[in-house]
Protein backbone atom coordinates (compact mmCIF):
# COMPACT_ATOMS: atom_id res chain seq x y z
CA UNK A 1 -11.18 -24.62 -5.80
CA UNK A 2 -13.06 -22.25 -7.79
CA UNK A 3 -12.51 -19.28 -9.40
CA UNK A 4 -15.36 -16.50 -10.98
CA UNK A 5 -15.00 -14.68 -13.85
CA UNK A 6 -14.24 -10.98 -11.93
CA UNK A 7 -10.63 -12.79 -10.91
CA UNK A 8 -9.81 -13.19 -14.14
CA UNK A 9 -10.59 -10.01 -14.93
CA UNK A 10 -8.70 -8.22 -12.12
CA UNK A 11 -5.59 -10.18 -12.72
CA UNK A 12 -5.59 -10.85 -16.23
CA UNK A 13 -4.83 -14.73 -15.67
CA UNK A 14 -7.41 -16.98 -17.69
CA UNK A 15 -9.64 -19.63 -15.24
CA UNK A 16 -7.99 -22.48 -15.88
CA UNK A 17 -4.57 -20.37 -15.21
CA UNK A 18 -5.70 -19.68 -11.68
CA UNK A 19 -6.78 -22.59 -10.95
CA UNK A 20 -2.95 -24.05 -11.67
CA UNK A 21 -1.23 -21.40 -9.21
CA UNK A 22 -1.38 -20.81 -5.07
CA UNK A 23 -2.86 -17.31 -3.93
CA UNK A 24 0.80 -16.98 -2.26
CA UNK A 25 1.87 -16.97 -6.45
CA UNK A 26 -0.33 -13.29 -6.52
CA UNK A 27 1.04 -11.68 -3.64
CA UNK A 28 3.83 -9.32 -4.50
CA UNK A 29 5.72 -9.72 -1.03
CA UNK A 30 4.54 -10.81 2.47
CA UNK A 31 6.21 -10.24 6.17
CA UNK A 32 5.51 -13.71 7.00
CA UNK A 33 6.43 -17.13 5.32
CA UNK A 34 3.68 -19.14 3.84
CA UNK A 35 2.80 -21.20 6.74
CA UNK A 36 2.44 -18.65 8.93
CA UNK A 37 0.16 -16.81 7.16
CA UNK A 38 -1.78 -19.73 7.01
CA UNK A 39 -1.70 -20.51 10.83
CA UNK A 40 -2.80 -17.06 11.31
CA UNK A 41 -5.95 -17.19 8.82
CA UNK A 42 -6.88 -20.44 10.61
CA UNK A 43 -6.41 -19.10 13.89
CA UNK A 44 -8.58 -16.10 13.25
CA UNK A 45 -11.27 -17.80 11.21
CA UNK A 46 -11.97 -14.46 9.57
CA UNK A 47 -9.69 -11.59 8.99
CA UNK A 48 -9.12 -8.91 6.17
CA UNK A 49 -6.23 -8.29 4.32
CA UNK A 50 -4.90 -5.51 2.11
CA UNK A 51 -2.68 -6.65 -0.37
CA UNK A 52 -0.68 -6.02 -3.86
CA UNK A 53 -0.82 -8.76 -6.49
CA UNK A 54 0.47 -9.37 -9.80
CA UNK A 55 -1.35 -9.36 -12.87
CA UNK A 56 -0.25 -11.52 -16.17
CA UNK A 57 1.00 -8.34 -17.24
CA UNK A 58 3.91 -8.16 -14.24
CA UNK A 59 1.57 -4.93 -13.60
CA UNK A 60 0.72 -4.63 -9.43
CA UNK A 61 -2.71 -4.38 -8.24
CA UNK A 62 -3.84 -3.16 -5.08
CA UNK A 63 -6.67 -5.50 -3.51
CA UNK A 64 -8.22 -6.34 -0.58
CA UNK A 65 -8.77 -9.76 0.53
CA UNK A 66 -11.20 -11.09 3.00
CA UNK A 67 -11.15 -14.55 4.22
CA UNK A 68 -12.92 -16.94 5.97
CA UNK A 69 -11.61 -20.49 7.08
CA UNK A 70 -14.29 -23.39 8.16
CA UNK A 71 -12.69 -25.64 9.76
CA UNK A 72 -14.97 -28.54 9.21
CA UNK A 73 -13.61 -32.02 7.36
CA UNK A 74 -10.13 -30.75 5.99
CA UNK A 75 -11.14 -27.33 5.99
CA UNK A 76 -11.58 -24.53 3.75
CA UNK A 77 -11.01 -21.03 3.11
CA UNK A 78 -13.44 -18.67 1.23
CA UNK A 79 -11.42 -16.20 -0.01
CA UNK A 80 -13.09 -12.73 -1.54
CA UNK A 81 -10.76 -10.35 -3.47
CA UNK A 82 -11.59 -6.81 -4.45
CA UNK A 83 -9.54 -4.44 -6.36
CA UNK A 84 -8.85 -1.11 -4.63
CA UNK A 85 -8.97 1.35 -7.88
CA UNK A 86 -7.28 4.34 -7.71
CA UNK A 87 -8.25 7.40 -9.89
């Protein structure tokens, strides 16, 4: 996994942090259980998500999440994350 330096500005965890916890760790609350969301990333291959996460802070962020999932070898997701700022 990797993780760029915008991440760990958006949700206040350090690299190395991030790189310790699941994206399901982030996600304030989800409908569906882990493994479903999963299935359904996978089944779709590409599909974009809007989302609330929590910083270090306990503060929410709203973000949008787009992923992709390859499904070659063991597969892979590429997951993008942009914070939805509101003024």
């Amino acid at each position: 996994m990797e993780v760029n330096a915008a991440l760990t500005t958006i949700t206040d965890y350090s690299n190395d942090q991030l790189l310790g916890r699941s994206i399901f760790e982030l996600v304030v609350s989800t409908d569906l259980a882990q493994a479903e969301l999963l299935s359904s990333w996978m089944a779709h291959q590409k599909t974009k998500n809007f989302q609330q996460w929590k910083r270090r802070s306990g503060d929410h962020i709203d973000v949008q999440i787009s992923i992709s999932y390859f499904a070659h070898g063991e597969g892979q997701f590429f997951v993008f994350v942009q914070a939805l700022l509101h003024e």
